[in-house]
Protein backbone atom coordinates (compact mmCIF):
# COMPACT_ATOMS: atom_id res chain seq x y z
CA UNK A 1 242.33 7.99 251.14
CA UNK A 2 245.91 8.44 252.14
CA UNK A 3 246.97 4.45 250.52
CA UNK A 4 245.10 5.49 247.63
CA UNK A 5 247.17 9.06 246.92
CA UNK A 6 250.63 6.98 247.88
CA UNK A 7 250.61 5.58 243.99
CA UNK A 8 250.47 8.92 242.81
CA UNK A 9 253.27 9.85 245.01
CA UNK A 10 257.20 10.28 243.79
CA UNK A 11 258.05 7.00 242.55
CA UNK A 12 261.81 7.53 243.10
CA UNK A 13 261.14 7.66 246.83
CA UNK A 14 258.18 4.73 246.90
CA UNK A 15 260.03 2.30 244.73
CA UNK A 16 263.18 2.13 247.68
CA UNK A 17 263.34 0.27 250.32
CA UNK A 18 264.59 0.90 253.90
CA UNK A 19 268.20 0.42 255.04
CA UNK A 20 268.63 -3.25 255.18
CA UNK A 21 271.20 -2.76 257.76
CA UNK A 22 268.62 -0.79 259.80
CA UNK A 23 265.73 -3.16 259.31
CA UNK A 24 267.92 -6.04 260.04
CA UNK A 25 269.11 -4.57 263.51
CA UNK A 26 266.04 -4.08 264.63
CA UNK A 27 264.97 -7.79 264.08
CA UNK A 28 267.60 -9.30 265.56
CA UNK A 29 267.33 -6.55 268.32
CA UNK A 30 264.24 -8.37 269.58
CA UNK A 31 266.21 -11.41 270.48
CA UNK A 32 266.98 -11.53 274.04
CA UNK A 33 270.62 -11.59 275.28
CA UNK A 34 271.56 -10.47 271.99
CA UNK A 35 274.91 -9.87 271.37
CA UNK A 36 275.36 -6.89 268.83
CA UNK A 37 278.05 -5.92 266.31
CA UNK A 38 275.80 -4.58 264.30
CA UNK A 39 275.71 -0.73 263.76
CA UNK A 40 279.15 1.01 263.23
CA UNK A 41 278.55 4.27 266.49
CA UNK A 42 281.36 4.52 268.86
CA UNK A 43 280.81 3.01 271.87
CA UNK A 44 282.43 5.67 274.06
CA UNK A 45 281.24 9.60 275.04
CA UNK A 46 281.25 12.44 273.37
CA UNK A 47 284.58 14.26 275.19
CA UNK A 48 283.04 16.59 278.27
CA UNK A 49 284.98 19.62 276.89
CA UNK A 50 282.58 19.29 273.70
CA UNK A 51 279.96 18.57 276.13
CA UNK A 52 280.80 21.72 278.24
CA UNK A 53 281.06 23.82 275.37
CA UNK A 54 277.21 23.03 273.84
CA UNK A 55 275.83 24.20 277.32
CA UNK A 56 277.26 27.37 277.50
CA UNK A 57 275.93 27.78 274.21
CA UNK A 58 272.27 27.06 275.38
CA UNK A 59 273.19 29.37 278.40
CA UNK A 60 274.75 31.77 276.40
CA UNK A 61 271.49 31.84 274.43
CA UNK A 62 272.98 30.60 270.98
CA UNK A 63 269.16 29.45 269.73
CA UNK A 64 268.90 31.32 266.78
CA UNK A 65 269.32 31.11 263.21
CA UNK A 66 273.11 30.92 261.87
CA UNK A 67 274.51 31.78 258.41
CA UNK A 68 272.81 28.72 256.29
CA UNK A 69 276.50 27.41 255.66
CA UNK A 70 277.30 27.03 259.33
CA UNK A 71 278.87 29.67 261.49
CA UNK A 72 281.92 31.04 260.05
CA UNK A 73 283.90 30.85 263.42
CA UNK A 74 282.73 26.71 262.71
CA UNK A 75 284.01 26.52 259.34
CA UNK A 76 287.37 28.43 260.29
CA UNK A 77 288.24 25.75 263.34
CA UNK A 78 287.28 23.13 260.44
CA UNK A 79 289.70 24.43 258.15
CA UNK A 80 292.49 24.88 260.54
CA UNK A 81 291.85 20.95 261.87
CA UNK A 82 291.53 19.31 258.04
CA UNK A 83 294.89 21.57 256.98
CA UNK A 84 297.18 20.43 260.50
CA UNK A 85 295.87 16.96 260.19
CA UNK A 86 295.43 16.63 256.56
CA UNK A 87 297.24 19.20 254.53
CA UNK A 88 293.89 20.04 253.41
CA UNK A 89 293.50 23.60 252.26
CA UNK A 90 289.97 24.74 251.93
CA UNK A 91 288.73 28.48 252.07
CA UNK A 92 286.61 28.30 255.26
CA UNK A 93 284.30 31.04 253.46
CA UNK A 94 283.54 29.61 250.16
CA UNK A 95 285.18 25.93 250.09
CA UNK A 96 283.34 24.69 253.25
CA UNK A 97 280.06 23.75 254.19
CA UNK A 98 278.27 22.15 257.33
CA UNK A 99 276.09 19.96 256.83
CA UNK A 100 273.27 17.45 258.80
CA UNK A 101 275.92 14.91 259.31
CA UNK A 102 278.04 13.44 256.68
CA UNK A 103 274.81 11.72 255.28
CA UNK A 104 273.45 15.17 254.39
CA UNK A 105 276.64 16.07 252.97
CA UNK A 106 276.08 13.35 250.52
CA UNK A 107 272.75 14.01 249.58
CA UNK A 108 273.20 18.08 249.06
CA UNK A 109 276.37 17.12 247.17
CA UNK A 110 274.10 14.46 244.75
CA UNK A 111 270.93 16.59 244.63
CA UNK A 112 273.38 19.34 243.61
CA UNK A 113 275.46 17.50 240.66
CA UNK A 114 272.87 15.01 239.50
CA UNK A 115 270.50 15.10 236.55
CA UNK A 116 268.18 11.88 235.59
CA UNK A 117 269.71 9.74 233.27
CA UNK A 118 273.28 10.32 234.67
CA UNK A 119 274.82 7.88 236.85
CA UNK A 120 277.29 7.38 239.11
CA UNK A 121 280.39 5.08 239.93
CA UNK A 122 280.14 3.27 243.52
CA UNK A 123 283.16 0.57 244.20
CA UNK A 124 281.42 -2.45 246.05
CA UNK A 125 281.51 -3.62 248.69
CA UNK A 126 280.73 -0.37 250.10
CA UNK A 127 278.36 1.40 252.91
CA UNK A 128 274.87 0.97 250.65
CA UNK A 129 273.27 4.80 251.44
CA UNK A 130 275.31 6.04 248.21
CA UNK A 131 272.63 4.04 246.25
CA UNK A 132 269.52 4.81 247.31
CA UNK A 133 270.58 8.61 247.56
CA UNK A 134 271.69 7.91 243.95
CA UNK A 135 268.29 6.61 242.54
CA UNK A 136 266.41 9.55 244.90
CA UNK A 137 268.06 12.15 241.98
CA UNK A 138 267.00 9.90 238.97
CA UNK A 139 270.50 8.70 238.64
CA UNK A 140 271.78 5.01 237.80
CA UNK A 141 274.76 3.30 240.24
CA UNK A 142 277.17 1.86 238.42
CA UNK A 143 278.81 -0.88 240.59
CA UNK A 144 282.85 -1.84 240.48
CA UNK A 145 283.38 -5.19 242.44
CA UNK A 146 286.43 -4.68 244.31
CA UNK A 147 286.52 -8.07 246.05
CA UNK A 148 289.11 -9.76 243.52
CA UNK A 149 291.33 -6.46 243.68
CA UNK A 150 292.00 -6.66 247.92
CA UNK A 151 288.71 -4.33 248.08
CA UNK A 152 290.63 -1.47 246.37
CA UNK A 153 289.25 0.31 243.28
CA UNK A 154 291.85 -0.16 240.35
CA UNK A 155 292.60 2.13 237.78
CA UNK A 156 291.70 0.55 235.18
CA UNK A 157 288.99 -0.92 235.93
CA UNK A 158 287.56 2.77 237.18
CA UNK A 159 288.74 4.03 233.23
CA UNK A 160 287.33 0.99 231.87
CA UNK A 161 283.95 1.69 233.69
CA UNK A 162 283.76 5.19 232.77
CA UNK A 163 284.84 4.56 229.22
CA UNK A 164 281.66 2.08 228.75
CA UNK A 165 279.59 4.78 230.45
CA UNK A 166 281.11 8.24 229.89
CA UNK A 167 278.14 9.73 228.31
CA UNK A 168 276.45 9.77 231.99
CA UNK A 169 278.80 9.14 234.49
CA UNK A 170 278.91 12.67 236.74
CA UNK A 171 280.72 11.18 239.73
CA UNK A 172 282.54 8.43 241.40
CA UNK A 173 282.53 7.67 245.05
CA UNK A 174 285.44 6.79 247.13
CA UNK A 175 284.89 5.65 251.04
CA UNK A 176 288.14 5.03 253.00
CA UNK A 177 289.03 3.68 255.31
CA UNK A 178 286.33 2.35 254.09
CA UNK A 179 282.78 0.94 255.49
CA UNK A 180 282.49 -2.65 255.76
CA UNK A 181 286.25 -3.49 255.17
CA UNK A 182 288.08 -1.32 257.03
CA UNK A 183 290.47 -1.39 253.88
CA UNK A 184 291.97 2.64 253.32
CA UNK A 185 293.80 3.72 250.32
CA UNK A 186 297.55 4.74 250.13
CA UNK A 187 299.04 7.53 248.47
CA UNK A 188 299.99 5.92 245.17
CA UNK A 189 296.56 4.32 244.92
CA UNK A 190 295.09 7.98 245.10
CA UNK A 191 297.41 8.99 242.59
CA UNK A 192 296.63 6.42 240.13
CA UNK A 193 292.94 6.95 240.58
CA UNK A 194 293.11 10.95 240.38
CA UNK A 195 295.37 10.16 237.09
CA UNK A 196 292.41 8.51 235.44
CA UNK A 197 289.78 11.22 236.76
CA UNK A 198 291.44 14.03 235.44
CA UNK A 199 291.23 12.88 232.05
CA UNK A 200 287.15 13.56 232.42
CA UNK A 201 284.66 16.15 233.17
CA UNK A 202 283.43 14.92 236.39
CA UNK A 203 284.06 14.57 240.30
CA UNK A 204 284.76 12.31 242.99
CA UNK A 205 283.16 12.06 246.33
CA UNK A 206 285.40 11.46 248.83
CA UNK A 207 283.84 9.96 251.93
CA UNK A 208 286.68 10.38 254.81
CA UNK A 209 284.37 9.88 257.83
CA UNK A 210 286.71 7.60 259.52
CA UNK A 211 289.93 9.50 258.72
CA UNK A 212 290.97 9.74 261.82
CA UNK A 213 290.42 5.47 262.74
CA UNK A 214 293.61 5.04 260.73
CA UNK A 215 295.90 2.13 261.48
CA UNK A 216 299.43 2.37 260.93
CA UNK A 217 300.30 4.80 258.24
CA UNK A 218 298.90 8.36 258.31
CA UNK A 219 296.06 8.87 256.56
CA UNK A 220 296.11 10.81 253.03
CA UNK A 221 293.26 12.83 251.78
CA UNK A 222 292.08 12.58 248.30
CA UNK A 223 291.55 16.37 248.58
CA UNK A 224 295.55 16.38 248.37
CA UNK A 225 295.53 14.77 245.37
CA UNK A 226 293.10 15.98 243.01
CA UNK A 227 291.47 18.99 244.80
CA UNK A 228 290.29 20.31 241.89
CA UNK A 229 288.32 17.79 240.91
CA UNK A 230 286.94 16.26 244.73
CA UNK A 231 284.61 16.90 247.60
CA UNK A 232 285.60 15.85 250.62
CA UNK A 233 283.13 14.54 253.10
CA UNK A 234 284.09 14.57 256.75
CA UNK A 235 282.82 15.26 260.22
CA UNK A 236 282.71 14.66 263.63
CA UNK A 237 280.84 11.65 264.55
CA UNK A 238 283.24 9.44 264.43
CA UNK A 239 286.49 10.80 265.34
CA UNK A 240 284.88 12.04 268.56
CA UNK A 241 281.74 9.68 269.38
CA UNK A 242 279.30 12.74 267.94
CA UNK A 243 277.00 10.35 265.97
CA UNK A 244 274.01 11.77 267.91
CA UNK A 245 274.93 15.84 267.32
CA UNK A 246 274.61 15.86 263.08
CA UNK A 247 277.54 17.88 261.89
CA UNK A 248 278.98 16.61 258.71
CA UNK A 249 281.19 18.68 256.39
CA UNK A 250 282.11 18.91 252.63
CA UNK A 251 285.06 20.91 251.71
CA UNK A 252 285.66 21.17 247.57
CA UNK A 253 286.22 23.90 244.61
CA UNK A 254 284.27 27.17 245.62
CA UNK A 255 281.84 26.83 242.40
CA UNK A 256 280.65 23.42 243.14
CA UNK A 257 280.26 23.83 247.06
CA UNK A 258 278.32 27.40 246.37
CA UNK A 259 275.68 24.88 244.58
CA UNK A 260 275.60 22.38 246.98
CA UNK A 261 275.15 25.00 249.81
CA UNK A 262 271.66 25.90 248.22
CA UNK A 263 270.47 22.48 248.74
CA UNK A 264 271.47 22.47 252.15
CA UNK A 265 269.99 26.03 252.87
CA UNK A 266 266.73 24.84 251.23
CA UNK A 267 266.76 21.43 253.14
CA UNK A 268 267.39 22.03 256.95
CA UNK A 269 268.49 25.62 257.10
CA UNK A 270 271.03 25.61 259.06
CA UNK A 271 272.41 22.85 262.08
CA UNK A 272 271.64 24.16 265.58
CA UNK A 273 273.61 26.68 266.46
CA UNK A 274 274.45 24.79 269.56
CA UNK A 275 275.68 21.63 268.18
CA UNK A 276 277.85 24.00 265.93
CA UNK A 277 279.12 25.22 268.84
CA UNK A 278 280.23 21.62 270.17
CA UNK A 279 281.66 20.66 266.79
CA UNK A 280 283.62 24.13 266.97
CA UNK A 281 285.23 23.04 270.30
CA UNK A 282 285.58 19.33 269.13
CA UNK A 283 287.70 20.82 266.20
CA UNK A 284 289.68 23.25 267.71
CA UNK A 285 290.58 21.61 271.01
CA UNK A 286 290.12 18.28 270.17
CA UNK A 287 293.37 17.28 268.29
CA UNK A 288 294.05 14.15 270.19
CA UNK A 289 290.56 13.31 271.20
CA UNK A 290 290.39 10.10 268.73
CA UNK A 291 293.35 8.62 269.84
CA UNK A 292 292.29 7.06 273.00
CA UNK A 293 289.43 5.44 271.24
CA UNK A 294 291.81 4.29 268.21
CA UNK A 295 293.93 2.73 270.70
CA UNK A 296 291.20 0.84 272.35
CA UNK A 297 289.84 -0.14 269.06
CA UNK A 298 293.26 -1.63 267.62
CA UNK A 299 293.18 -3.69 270.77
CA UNK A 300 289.16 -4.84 270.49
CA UNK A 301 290.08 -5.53 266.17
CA UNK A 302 293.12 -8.11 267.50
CA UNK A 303 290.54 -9.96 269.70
CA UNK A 304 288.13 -10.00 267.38
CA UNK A 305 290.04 -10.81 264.36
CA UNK A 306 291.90 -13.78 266.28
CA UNK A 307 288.36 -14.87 267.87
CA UNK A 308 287.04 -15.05 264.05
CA UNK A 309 289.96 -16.67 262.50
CA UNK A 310 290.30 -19.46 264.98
CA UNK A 311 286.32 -20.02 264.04
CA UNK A 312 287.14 -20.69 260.36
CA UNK A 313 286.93 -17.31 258.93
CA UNK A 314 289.24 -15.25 257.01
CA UNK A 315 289.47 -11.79 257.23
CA UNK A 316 291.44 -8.81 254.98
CA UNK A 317 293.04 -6.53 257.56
CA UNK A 318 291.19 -3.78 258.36
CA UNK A 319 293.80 -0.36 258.26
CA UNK A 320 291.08 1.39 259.59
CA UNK A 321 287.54 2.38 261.03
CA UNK A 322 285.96 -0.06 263.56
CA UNK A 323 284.61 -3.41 261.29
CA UNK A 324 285.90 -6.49 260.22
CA UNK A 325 284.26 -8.11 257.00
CA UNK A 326 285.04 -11.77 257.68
CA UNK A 327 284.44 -14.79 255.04
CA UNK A 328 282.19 -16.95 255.90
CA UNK A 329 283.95 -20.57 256.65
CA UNK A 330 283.60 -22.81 253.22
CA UNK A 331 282.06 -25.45 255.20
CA UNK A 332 279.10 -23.03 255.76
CA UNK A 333 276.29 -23.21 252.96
CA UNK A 334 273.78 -20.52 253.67
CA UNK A 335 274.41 -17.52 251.91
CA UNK A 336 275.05 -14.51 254.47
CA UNK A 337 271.69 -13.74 255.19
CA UNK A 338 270.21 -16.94 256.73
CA UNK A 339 273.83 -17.51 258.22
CA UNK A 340 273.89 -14.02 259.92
CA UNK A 341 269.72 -14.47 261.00
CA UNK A 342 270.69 -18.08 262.39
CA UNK A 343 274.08 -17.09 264.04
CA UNK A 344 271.40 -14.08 266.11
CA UNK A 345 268.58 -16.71 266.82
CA UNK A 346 270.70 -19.90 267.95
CA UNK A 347 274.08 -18.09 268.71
CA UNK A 348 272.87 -14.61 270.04
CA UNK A 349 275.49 -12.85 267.99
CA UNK A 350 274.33 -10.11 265.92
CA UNK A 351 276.16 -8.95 262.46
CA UNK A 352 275.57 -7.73 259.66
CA UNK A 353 275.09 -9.75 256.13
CA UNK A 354 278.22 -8.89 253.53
CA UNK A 355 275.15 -9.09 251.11
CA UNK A 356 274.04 -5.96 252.07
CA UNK A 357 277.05 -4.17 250.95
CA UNK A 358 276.73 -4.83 246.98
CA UNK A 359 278.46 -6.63 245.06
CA UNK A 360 280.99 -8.62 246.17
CA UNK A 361 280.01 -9.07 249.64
CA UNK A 362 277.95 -12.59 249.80
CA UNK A 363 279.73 -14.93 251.72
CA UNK A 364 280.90 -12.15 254.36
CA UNK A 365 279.74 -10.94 257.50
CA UNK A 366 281.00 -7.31 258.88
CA UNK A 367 281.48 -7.04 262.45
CA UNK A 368 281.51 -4.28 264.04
CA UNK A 369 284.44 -3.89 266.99
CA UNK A 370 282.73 -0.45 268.51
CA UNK A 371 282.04 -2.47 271.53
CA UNK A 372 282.95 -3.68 274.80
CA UNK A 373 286.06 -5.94 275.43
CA UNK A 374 283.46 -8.31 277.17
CA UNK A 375 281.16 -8.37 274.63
CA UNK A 376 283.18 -9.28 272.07
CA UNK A 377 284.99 -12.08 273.69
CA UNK A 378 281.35 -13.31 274.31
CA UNK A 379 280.69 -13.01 270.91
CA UNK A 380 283.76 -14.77 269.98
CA UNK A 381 283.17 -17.59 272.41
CA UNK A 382 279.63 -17.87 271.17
CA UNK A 383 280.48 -17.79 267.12
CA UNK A 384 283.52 -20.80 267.63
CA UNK A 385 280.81 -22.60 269.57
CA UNK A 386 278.19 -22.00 266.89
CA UNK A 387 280.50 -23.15 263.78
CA UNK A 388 282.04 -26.19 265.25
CA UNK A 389 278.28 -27.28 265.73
CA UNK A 390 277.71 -26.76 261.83
């Protein structure tokens, strides 16, 4: 009965797929001694004061309901942390929401601004859950290869794009530092972008998960720029090793968030009140709790980078999060796919396929560098051994 009743069932959902990245890790997860550099989670534990301060919630008996946007008290330490690190300036009681990690963020935003038959902008290569999140709301992705522009989104190529499609096009997504490349944006780049936007009637998504994994010069919100017109998406599983605890959040213009906070309320509620509680401590007391980790991870990208590059690859310097998308040597013919599922079964190195990123990223690999200093120098030994037998 139940295969029967799945062709009558929503054909947006039955028609995707699963991750690729997801799938693929747990394939090459079989293989024994496995190297992995797969899935982009800090290595390192959650902080014990944000530990600490989820149980004395649960002994404090915080297990009830909270107000479906998060706690207040939550979205006032969230505030105060995006304005002193960002010059962000959101009302924590109408511009702020939390969220079920930064993923839900997305999809509340999307299910909130999307009609079918209107599409949206997505700069490749790029983390691929904008597009099936897309397609869920009967929206069409609109791809911008970004490989023959450094992996930065140029301005006119964006007004080019939404001149061909302006009709439909409802929002653009930026991701920076950005998921595979580890390429971030600057301040003039966000200025040329936000001076094309504001021409138009629509809104960009500003994924700035890994804000605080910024190399080198500070990083600059697009919120600063064009606040008007943005939603930015943030959170706390990467800046303080909270993939595991689900607290995204989207800050943006009062109107637009009061929508997407329906979805939310009418998809999970609320987030535990307990986790809320970490996330509360994590944003108020936790200031400097990235850079530790950043530090460590600047010294892991050298290693790796220098390991790659001595292997034959080529890599654009990451400014920030924790990958490295490296080009495949020349003298290498399979296309990323085979190379990365041969490099895990006769190498026992695990990556992930550039392919999977959209357009624009065959012929890479991205690496992630959220692991051990031993592991990767393994990996690194194991890759030059690999290619020099190609």
């Amino acid at each position: 009965m139940s295969s029967s009743f799945v062709s009558k069932m929503n054909k947006r959902v039955t028609s995707l797929q699963q991750s690729n990245i997801l799938l693929f890790n747990q394939e090459v997860s079989q293989i024994k001694d496995i190297v992995k550099l797969t899935i982009g989670e800090p290595d390192f534990n959650t902080p014990d004061h944000i530990k600490k301060a989820a149980i004395n919630a649960v002994e404090d008996n915080e297990s009830h309901y909270t107000n479906s946007r998060g706690t207040l008290e939550l979205r006032q330490a969230a505030a105060n942390y995006f304005h002193k690190k960002y010059d962000l300036n959101f009302d924590p009681k109408d511009q702020l929401l939390i969220t079920a990690g930064a993923t839900g963020a997305i999809f509340s935003a999307f299910e909130a601004m999307l009609n079918p038959g209107d599409s949206v902008i997505i700069p490749t290569p790029i983390f691929p859950f904008y597009i099936p999140i897309t397609m869920l709301n009967g929206a069409k992705p609109i791809f911008i290869d970004t490989s023959k522009n450094n992996f930065v989104l140029s301005p006119e190529k964006l007004e080019e794009t939404i001149e061909a499609n302006k009709d439909t096009v409802k929002a653009i997504v930026l991701n920076f530092p950005t998921n595979p490349t580890g390429v971030t944006y600057r301040k003039e780049d966000l200025q040329k972008i936000a001076d094309v936007v504001k021409k138009y009637d629509i809104m960009i998504l500003s994924d700035e998960i890994y804000s605080e994994l910024t190399y080198g010069e500070k990083h600059i919100s697009m919120g600063t720029i064009l606040p008007e017109q943005t939603l930015v998406v943030n959170g706390v599983s990467k800046a303080f090793a909270m993939t595991g605890w689900r607290i995204g959040v989207i800050g943006g213009p009062a109107d637009v968030i009061n929508e997407i906070a329906k979805v939310s309320e009418f998809t999970i509620t609320s987030s535990a009140a307990m986790v809320q509680a970490a996330a509360k401590e994590a944003f108020t007391n936790g200031f400097d709790d990235a850079q530790p980790m950043k530090e460590e991870y600047l010294n892991r990208q050298k290693l790796l980078k220098k390991g790659l590059e001595k292997a034959g690859f080529s890599c654009p310097n990451p400014d920030g999060a924790f990958y490295i998308f490296a080009k495949i040597p020349e003298k290498i013919k399979e296309n990323s796919v085979d190379f990365a599922r041969e490099l895990a079964n006769k190498a026992k190195v695990a990556v992930i396929p550039g392919s999977f990123f959209g357009p624009g990223g065959e012929g890479y690999l991205r690496l992630s560098y959220a692991a051990s200093e031993d592991d990767l120098n393994l990996a690194v030994q194991r890759i030059q051994k690999f290619v020099e037998s190609k």
